[in-house]
Protein backbone atom coordinates (compact mmCIF):
# COMPACT_ATOMS: atom_id res chain seq x y z
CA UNK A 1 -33.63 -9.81 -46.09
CA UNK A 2 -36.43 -7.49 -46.15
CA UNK A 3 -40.12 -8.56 -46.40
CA UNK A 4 -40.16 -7.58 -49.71
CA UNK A 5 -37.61 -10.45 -51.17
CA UNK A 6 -38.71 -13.67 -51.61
CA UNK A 7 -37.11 -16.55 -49.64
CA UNK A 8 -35.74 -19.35 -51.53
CA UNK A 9 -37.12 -22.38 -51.87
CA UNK A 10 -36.75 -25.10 -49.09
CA UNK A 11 -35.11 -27.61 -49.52
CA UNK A 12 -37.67 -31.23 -50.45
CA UNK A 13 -36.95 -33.51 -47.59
CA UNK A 14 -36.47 -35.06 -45.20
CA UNK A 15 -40.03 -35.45 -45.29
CA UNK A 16 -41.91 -35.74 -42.32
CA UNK A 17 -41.62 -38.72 -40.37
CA UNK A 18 -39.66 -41.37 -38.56
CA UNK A 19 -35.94 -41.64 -38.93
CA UNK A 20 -32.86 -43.84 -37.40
CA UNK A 21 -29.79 -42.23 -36.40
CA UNK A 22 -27.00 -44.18 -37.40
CA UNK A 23 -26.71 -45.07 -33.54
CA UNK A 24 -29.87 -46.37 -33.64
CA UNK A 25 -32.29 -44.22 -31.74
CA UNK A 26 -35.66 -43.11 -33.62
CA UNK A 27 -37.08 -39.90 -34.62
CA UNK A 28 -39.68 -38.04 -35.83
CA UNK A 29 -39.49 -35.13 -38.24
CA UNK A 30 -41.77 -32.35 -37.97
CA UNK A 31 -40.90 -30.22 -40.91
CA UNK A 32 -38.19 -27.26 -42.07
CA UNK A 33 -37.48 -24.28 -40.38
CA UNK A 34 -35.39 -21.36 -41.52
CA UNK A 35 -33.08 -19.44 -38.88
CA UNK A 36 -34.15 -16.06 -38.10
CA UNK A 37 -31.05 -14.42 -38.78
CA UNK A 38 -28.65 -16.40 -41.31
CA UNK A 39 -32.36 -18.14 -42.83
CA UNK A 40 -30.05 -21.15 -43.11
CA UNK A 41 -32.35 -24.52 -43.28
CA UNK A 42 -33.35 -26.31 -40.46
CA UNK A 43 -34.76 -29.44 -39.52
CA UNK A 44 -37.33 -29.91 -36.44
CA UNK A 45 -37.80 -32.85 -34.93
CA UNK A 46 -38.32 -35.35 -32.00
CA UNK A 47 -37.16 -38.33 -30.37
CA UNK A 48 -39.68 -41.33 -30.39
CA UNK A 49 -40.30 -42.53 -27.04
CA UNK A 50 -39.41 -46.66 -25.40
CA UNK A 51 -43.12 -47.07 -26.56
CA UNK A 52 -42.49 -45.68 -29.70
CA UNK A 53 -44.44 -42.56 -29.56
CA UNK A 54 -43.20 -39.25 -30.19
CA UNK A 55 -42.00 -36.92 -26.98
CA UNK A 56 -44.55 -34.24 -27.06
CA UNK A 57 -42.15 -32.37 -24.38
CA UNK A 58 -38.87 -32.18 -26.35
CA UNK A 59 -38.36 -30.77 -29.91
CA UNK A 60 -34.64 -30.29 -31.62
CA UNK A 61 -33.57 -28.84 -34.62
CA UNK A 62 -30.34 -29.87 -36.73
CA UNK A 63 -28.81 -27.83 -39.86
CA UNK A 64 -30.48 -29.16 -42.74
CA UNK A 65 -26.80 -29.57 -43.94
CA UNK A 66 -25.61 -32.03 -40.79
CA UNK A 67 -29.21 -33.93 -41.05
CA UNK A 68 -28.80 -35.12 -44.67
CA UNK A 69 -24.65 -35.92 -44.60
CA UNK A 70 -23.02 -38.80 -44.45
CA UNK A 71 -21.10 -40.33 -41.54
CA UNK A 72 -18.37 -43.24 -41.00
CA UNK A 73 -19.19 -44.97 -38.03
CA UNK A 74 -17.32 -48.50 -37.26
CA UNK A 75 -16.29 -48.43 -40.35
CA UNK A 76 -19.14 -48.09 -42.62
CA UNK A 77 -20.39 -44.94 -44.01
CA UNK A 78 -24.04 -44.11 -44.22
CA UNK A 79 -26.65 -41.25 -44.04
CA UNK A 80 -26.77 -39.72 -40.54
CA UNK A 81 -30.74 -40.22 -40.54
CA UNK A 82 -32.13 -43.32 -42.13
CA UNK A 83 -35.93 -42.70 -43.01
CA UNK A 84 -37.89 -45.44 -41.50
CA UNK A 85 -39.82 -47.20 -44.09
């Protein structure tokens, strides 16, 4: 894609913030990303700590695609990442 072409739009979440895998562990969205070659959607993030502060040593990123599906796990389907509320 040259410079010259406008990216598309991202998608609108997830928002930042905190999130719950459907095993249970917390984390923390950052934002979107786009991948430099394919500029599929990303999504940047971290795991929140015992104390429940976010890892400032250890960022991740997920397709965009895999962050927002759903999964069956012990029988019951649900989102992958649960925002926190």
């Amino acid at each position: 894609m040259s410079s010259a072409t406008p990216l598309p739009p991202l998608p609108a979440g997830p928002l930042p913030g905190r999130y719950r895998h459907y095993k249970g562990n917390l984390y923390e969205v950052t934002g979107l990303a786009r991948h430099s070659e394919d500029l599929s959607v990303l999504v940047l993030y971290r795991p929140i700590d015992a104390s429940g502060r976010p890892t400032t040593d250890s960022f991740w990123v997920r397709p965009h695609a895999m962050w927002s599906e759903l999964v069956t796990h012990q029988g019951l389907t649900q989102p992958r990442f649960a925002p926190v509320t």
